[in-house]
C-alpha atoms as a PDB file:
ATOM      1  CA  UNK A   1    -297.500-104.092 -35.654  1.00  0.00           C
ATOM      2  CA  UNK A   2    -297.229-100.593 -36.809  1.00  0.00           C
ATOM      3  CA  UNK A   3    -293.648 -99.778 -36.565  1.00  0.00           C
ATOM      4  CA  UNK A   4    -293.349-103.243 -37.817  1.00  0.00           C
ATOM      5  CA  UNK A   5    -294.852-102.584 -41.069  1.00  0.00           C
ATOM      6  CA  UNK A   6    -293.583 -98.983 -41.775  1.00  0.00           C
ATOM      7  CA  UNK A   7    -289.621 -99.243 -40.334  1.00  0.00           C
ATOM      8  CA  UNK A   8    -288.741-101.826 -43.466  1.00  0.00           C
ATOM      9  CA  UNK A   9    -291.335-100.302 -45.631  1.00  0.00           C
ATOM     10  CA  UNK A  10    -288.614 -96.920 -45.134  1.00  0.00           C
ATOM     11  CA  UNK A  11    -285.810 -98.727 -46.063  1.00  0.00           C
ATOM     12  CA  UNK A  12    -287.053-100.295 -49.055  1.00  0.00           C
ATOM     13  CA  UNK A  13    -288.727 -97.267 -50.231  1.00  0.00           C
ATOM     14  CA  UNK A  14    -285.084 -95.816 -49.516  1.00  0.00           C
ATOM     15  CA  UNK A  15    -283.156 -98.159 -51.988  1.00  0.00           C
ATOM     16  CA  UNK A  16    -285.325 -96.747 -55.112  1.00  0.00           C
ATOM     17  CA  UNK A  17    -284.603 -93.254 -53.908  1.00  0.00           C
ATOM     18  CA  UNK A  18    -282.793 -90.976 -56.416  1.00  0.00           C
ATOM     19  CA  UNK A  19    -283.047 -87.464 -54.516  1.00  0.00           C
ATOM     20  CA  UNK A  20    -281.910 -86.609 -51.110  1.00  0.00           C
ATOM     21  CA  UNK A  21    -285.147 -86.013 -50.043  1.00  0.00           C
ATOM     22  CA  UNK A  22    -286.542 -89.102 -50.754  1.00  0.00           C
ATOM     23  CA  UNK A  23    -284.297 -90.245 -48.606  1.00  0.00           C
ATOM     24  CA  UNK A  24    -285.337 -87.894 -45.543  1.00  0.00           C
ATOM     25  CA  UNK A  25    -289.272 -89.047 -46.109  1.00  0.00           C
ATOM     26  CA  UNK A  26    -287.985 -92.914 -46.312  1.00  0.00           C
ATOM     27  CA  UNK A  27    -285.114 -93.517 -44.353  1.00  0.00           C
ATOM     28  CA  UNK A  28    -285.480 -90.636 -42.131  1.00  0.00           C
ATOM     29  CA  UNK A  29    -289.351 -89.888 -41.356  1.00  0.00           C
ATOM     30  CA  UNK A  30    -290.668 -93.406 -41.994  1.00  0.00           C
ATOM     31  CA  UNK A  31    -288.030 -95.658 -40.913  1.00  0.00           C
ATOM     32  CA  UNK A  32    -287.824 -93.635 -37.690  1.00  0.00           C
ATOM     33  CA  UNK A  33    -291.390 -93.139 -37.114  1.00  0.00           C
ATOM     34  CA  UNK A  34    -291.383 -96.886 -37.489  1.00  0.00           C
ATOM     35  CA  UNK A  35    -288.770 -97.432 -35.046  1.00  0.00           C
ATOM     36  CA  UNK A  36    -290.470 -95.128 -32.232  1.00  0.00           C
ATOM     37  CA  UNK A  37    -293.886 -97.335 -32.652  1.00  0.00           C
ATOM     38  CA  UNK A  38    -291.404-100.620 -32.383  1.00  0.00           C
ATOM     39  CA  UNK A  39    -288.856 -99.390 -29.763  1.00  0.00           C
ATOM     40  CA  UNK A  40    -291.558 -97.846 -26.897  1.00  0.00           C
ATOM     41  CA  UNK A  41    -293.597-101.217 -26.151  1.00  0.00           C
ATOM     42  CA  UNK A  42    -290.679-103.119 -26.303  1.00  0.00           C
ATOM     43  CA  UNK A  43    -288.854-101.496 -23.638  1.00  0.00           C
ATOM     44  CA  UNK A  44    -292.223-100.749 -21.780  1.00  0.00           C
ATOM     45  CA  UNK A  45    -293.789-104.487 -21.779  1.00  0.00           C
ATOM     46  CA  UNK A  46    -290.938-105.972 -19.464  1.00  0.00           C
ATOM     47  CA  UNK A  47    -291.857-103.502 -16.918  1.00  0.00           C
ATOM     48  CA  UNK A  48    -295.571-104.616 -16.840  1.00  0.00           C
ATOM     49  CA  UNK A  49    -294.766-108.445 -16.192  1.00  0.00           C
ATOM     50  CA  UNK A  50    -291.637-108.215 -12.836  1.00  0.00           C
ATOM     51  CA  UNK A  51    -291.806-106.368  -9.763  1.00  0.00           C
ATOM     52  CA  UNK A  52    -288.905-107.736  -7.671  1.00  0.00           C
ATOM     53  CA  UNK A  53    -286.262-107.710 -10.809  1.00  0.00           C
ATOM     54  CA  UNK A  54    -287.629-105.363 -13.236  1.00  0.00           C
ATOM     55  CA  UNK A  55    -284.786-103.201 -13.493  1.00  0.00           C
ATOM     56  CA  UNK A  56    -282.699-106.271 -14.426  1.00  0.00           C
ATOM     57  CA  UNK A  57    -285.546-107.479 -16.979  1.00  0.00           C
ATOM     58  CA  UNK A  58    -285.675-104.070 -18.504  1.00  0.00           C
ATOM     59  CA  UNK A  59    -281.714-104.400 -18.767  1.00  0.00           C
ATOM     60  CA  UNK A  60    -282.023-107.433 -20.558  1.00  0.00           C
ATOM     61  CA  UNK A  61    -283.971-106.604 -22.673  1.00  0.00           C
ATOM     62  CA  UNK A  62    -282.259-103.019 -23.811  1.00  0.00           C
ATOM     63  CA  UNK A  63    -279.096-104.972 -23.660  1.00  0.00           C
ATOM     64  CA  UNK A  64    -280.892-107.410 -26.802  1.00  0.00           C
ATOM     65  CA  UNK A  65    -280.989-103.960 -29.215  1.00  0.00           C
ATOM     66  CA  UNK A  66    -276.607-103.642 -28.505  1.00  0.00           C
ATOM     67  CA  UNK A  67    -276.366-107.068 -29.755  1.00  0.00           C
ATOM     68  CA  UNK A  68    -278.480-106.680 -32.243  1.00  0.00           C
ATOM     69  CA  UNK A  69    -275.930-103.331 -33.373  1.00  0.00           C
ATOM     70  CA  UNK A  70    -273.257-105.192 -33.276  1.00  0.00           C
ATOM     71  CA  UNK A  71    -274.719-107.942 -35.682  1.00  0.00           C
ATOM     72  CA  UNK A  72    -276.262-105.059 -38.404  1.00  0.00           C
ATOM     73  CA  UNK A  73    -273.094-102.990 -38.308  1.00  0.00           C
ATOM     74  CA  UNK A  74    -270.766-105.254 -39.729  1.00  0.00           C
ATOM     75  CA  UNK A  75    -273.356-107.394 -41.719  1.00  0.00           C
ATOM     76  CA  UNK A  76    -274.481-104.147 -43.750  1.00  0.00           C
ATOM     77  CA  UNK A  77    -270.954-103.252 -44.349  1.00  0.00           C
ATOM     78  CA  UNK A  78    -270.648-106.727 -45.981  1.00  0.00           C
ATOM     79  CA  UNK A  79    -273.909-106.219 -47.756  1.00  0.00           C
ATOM     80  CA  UNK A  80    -272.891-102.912 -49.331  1.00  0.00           C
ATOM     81  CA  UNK A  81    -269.429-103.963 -50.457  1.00  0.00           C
ATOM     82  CA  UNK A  82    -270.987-107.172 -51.901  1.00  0.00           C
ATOM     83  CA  UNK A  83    -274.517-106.108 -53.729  1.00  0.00           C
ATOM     84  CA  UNK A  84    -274.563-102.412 -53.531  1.00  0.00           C
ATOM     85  CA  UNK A  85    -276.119-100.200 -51.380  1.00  0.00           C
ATOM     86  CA  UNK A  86    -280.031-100.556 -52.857  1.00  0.00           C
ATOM     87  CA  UNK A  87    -280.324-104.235 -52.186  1.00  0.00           C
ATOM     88  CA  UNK A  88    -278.441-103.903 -48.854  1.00  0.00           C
ATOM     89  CA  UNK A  89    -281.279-101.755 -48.020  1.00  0.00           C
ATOM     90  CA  UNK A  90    -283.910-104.520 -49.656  1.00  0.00           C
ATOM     91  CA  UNK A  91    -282.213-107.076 -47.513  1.00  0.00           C
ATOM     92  CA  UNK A  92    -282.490-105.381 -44.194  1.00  0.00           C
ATOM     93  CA  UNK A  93    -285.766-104.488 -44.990  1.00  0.00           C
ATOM     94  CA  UNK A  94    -286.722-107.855 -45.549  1.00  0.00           C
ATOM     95  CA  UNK A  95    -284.832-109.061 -42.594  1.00  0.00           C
ATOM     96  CA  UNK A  96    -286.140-106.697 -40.739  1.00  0.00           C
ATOM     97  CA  UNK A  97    -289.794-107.243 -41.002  1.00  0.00           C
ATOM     98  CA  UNK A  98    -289.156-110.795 -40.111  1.00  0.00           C
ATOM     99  CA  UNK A  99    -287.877-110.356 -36.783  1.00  0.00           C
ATOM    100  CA  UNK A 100    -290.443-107.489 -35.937  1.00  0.00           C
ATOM    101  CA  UNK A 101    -293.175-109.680 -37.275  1.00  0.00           C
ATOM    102  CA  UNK A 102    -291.815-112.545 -34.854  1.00  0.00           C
ATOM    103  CA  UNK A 103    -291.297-109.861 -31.904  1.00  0.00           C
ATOM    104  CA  UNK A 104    -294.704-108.603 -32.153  1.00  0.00           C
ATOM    105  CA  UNK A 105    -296.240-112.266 -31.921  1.00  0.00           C
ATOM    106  CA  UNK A 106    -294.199-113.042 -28.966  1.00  0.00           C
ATOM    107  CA  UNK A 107    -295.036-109.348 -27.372  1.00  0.00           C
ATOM    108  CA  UNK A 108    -298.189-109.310 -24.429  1.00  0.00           C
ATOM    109  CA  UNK A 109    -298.950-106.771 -22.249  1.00  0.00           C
ATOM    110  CA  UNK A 110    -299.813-107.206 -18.937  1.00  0.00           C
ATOM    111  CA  UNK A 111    -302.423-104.464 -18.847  1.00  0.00           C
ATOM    112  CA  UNK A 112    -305.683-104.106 -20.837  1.00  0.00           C
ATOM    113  CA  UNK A 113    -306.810-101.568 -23.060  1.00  0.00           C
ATOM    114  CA  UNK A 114    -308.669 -99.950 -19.857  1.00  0.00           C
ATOM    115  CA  UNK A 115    -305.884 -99.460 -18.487  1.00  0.00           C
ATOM    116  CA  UNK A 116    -305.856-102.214 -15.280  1.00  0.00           C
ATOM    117  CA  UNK A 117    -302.572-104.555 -14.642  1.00  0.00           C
ATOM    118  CA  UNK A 118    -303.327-108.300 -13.367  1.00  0.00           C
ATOM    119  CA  UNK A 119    -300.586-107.124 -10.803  1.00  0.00           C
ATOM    120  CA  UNK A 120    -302.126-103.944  -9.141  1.00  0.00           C
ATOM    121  CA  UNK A 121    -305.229-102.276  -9.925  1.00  0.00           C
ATOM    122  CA  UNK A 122    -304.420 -98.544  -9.495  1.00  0.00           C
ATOM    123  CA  UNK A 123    -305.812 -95.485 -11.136  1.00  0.00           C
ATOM    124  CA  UNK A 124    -304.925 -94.760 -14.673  1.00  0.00           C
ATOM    125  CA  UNK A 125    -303.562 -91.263 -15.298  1.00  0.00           C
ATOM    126  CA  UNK A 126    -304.178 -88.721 -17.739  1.00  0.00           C
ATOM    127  CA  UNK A 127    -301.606 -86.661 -19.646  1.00  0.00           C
ATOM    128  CA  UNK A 128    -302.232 -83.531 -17.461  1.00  0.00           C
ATOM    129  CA  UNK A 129    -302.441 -85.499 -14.435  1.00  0.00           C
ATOM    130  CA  UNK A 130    -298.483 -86.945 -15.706  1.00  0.00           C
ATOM    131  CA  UNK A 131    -297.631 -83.221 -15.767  1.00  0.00           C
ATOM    132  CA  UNK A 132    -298.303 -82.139 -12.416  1.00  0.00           C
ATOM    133  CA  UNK A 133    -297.016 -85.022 -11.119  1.00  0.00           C
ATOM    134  CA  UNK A 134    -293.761 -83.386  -9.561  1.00  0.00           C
ATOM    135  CA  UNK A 135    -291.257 -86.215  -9.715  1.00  0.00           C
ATOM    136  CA  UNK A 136    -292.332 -87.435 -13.578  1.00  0.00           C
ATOM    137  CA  UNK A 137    -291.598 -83.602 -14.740  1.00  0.00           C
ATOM    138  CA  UNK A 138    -288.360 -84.154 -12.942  1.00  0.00           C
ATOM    139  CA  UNK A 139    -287.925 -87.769 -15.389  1.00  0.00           C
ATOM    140  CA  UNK A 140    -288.746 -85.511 -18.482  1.00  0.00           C
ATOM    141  CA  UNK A 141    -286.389 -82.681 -17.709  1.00  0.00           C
ATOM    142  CA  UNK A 142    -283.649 -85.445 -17.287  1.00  0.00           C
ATOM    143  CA  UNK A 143    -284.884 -87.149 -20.841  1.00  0.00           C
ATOM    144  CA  UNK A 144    -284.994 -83.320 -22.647  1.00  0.00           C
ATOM    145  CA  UNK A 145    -281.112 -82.976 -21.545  1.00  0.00           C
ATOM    146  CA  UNK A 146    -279.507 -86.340 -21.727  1.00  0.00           C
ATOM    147  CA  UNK A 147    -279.834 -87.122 -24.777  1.00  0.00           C
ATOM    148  CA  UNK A 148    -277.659 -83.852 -26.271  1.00  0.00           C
ATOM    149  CA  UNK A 149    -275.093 -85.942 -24.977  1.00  0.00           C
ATOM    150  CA  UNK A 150    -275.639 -89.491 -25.092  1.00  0.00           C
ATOM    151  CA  UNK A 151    -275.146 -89.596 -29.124  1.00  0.00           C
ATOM    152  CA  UNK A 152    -272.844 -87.180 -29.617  1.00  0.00           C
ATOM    153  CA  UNK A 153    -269.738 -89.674 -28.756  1.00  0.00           C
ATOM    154  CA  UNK A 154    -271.139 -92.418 -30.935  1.00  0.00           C
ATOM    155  CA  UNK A 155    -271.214 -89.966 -34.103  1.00  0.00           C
ATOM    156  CA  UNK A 156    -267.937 -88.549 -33.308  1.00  0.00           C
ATOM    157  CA  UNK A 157    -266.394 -91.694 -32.065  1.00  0.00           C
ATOM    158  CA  UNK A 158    -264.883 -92.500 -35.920  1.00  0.00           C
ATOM    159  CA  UNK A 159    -263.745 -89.471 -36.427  1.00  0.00           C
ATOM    160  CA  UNK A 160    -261.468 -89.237 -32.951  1.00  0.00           C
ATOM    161  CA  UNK A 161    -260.266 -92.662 -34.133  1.00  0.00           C
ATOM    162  CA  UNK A 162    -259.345 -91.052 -37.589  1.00  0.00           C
ATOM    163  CA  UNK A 163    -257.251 -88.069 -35.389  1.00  0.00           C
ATOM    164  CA  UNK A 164    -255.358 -90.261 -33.463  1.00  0.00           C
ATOM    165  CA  UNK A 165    -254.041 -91.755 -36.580  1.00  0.00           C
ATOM    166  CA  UNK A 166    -256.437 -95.081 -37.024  1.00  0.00           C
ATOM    167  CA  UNK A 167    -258.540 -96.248 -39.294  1.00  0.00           C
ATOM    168  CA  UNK A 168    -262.456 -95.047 -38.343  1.00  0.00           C
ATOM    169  CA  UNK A 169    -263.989 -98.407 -38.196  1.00  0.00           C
ATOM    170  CA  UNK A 170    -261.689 -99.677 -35.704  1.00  0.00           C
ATOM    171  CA  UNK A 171    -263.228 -98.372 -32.874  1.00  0.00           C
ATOM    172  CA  UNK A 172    -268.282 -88.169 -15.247  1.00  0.00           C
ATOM    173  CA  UNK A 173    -266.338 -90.495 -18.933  1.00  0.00           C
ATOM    174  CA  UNK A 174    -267.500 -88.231 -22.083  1.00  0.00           C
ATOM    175  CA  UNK A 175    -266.087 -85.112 -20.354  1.00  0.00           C
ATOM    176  CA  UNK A 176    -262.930 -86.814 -18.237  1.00  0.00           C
ATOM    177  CA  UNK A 177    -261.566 -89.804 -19.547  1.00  0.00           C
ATOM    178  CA  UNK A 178    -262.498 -88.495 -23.511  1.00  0.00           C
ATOM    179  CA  UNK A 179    -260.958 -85.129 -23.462  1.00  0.00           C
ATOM    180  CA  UNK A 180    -257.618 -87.307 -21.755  1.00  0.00           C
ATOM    181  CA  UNK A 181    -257.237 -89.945 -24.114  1.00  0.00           C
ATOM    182  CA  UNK A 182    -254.445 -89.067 -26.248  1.00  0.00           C
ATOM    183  CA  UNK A 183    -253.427 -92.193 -27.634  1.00  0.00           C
ATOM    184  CA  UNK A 184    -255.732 -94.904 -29.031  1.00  0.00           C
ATOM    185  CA  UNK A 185    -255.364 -97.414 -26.410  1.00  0.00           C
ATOM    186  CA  UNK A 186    -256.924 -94.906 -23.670  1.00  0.00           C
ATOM    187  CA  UNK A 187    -259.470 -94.270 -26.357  1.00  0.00           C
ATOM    188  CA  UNK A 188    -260.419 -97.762 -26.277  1.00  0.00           C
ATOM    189  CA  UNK A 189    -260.692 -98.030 -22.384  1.00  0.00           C
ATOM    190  CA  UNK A 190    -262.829 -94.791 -22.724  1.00  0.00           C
ATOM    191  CA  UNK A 191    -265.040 -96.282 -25.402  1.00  0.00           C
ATOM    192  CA  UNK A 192    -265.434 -99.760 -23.072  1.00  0.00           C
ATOM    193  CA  UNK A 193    -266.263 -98.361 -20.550  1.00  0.00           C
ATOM    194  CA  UNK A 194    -268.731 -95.677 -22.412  1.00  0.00           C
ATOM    195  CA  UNK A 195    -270.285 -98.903 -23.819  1.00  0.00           C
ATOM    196  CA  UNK A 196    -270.530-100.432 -20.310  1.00  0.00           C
ATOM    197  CA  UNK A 197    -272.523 -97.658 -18.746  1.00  0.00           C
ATOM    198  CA  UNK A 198    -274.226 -95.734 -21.276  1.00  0.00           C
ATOM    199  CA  UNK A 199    -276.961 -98.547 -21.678  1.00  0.00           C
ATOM    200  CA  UNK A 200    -278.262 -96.904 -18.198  1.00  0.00           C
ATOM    201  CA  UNK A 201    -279.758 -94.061 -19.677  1.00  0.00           C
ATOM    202  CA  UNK A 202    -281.841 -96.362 -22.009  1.00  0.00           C
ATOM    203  CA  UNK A 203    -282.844 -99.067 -19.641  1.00  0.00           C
ATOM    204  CA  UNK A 204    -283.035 -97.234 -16.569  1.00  0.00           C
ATOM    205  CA  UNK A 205    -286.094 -95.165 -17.861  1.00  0.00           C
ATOM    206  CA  UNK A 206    -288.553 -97.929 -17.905  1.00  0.00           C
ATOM    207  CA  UNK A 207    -288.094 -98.330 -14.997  1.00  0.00           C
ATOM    208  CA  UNK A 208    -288.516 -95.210 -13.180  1.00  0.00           C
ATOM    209  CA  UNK A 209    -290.969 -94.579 -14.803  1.00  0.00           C
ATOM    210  CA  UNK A 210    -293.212 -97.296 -13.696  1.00  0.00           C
ATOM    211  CA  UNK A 211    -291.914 -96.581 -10.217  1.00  0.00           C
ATOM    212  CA  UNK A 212    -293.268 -92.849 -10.554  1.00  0.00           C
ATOM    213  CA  UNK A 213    -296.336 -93.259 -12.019  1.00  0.00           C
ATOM    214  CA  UNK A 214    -297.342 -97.115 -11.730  1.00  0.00           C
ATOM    215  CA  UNK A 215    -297.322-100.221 -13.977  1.00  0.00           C
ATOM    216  CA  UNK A 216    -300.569 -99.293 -15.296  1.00  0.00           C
ATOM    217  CA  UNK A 217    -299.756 -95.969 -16.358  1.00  0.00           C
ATOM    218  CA  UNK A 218    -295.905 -97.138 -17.958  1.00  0.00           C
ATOM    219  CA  UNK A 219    -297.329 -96.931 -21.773  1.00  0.00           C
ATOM    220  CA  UNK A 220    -297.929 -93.610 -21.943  1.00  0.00           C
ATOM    221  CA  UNK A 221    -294.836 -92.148 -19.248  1.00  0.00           C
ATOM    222  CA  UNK A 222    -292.585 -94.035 -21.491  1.00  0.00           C
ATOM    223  CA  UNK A 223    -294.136 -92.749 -24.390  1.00  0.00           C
ATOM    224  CA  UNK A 224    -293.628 -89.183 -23.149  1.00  0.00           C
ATOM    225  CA  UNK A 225    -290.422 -90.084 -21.746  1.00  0.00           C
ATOM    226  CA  UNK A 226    -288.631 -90.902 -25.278  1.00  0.00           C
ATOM    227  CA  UNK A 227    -290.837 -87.970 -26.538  1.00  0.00           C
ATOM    228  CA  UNK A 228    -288.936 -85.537 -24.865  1.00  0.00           C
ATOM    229  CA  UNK A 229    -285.823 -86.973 -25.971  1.00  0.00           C
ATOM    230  CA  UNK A 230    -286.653 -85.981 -29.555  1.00  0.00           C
ATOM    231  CA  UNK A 231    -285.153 -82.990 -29.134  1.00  0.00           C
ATOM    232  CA  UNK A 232    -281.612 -84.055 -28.325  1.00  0.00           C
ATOM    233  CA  UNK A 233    -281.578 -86.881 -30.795  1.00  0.00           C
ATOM    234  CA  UNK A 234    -281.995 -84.505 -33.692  1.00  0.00           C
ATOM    235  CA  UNK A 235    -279.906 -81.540 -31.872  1.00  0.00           C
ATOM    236  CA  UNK A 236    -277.060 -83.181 -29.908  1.00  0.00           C
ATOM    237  CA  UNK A 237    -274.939 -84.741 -32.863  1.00  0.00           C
ATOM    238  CA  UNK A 238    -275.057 -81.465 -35.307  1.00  0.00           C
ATOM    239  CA  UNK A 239    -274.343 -78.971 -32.294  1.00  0.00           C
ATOM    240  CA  UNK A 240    -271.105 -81.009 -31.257  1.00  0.00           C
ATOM    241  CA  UNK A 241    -270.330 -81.756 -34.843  1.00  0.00           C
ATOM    242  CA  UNK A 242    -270.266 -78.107 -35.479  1.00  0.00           C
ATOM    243  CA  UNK A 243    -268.705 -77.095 -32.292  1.00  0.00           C
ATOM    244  CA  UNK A 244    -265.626 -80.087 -33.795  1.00  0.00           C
ATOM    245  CA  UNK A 245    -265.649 -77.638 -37.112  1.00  0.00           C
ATOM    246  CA  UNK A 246    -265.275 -74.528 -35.402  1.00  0.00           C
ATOM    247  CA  UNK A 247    -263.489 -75.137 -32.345  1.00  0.00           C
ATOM    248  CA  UNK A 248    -262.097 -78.321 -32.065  1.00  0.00           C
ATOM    249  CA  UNK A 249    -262.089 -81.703 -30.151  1.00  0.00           C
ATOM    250  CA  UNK A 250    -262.350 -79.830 -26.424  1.00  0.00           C
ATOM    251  CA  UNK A 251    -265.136 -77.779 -27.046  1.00  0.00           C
ATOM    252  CA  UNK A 252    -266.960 -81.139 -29.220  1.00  0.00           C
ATOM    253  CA  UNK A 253    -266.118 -83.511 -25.840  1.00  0.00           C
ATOM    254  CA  UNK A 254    -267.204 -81.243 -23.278  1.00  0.00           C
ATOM    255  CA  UNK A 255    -270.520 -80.345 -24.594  1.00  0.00           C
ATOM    256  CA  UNK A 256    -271.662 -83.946 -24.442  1.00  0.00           C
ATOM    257  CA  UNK A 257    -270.070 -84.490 -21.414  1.00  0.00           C
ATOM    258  CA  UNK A 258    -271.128 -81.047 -19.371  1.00  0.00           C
ATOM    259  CA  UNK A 259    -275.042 -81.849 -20.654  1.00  0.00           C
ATOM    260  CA  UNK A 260    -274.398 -85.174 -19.496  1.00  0.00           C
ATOM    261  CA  UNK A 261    -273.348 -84.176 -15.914  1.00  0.00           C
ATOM    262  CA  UNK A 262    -276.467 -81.789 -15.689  1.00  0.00           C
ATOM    263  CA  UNK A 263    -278.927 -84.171 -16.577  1.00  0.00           C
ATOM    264  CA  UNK A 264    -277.017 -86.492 -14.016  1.00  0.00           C
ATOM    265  CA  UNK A 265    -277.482 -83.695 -11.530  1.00  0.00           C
ATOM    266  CA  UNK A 266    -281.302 -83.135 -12.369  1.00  0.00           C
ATOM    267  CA  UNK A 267    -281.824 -87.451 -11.881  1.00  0.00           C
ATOM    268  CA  UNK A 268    -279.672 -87.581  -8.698  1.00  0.00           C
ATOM    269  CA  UNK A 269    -281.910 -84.692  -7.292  1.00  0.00           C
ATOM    270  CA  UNK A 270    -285.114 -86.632  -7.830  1.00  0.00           C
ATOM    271  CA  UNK A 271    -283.235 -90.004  -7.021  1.00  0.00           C
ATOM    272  CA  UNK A 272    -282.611 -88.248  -3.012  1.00  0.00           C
ATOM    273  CA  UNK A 273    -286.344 -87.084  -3.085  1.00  0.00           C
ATOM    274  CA  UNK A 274    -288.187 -90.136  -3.545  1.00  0.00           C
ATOM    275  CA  UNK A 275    -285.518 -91.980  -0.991  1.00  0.00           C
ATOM    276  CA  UNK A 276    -285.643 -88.688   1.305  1.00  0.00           C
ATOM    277  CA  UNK A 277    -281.989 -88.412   1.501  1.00  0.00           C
ATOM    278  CA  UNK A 278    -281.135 -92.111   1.639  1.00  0.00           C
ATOM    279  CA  UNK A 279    -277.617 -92.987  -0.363  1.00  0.00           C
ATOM    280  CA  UNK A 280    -278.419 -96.619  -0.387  1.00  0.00           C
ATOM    281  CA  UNK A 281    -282.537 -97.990  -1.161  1.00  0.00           C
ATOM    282  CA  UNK A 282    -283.742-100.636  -2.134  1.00  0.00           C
ATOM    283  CA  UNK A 283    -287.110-100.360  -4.346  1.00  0.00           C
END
């Protein structure tokens, strides 16, 4: 209800803006803080209500927010050629708060305010006791590193279009099959198939998580989880955008891609641990 009220409260607060830095306190504080208090539950509740196929109802569910991109993207470009910038902002403000309003009355969760799921009825954990929980520090070390890299191709991915000679809207992978695609139609099997598996790193943490730590305990793991991520939302993009300015396309793909392979390494790691060295396990 929160993130509901502030995330188009930002952006309409953003289309009256007439200094950058109203813009950073609108846009950029409010609309995201919004978005963290609206993005959290919603990928934590379908945890809560499966057992057997909560990885693939956790899927589903991240998998709504990449249709819903692919709907905004082009409808805001249509809104800002049409009636300006300020009420495209007004419009997806008020667009926005009607779908979050309707979200939040169709959202329940499946454990009470105490902390007990109608599922299980484990113990509920404390922030320290999340800490020194071995395998969950492993999660968060994974969640600190992944995201340097997961964003960095999606900023950059116009621009790589614009250097192979096309126009930038039209369109082990970041650090292979980017730094070898040389001509735009082996940039658009990279970007499919970037598309196809990035939603893992999204989805997958739900889930984990609640494995780790228990159902009851998923709000706040998954709170911490995408916590720790702050830090290569707001550094990943800049670092490889200035590593493009000062040293080219190789050195702004293999960042992404070489933080990308670590974190893989740090996941795969606590992956063998809790299946004690089995490839194949089913959970």
């Amino acid at each position: 209800m929160i993130g509901a009220a502030l995330a188009p409260l930002g952006l309409f607060l953003a289309s009256v803006a007439t200094k950058i830095w109203h813009i950073y306190l609108s846009q950029g504080f409010l609309f995201g803080l919004g978005c963290g208090f609206v993005f959290c539950p919603a990928m934590a509740l379908p945890s809560q209500w499966f057992k057997k196929n909560r990885a693939l109802a956790t899927g589903l569910a991240a998998g709504g927010s990449g249709i819903g991109s692919v709907v905004i993207s082009p409808l805001t470009e249509k809104l800002f050629e049409t009636i300006g910038y300020r009420n495209a902002l007004r419009v997806q403000g008020a667009l926005g708060f009607s779908i979050l309003i309707l979200a939040t009355a169709l959202a329940f969760s499946n454990v009470d305010i105490k902390g007990h799921c109608a599922q299980q009825n484990q113990k509920k954990l404390g922030y320290r006791d999340l800490l020194s929980n071995t395998d969950f520090f492993f999660l968060l070390a994974y969640c600190v590193l992944c995201y340097f890299g997961f964003f960095g191709p999606f900023f950059l991915a116009p621009q790589y279009a614009a250097f192979l000679g096309h126009n930038a809207a039209d369109g082990l992978f970041t650090s292979v099959l980017w730094q070898c695609t040389l001509n735009y139609e082996s940039y658009i099997a990279y970007c499919v198939l970037n598309g196809l598996t990035g939603g893992a790193f999204v989805s997958a943490i739900p889930v984990v998580v609640a494995d780790i730590i228990g159902v009851e305990n998923i709000q706040q793991g998954i709170g911490m989880c995408y916590m720790a991520t702050f830090f290569g939302n707001l550094l990943g993009p800049p670092i490889a955008g200035k590593l493009l300015q000062q040293h080219g396309w190789t050195a702004a793909i293999q960042f992404p891609g070489a933080i990308t392979l670590l974190s893989a390494v740090i996941v795969l790691c606590l992956r063998m641990k809790r299946s004690k060295g089995k490839i194949i396990m089913k959970l």
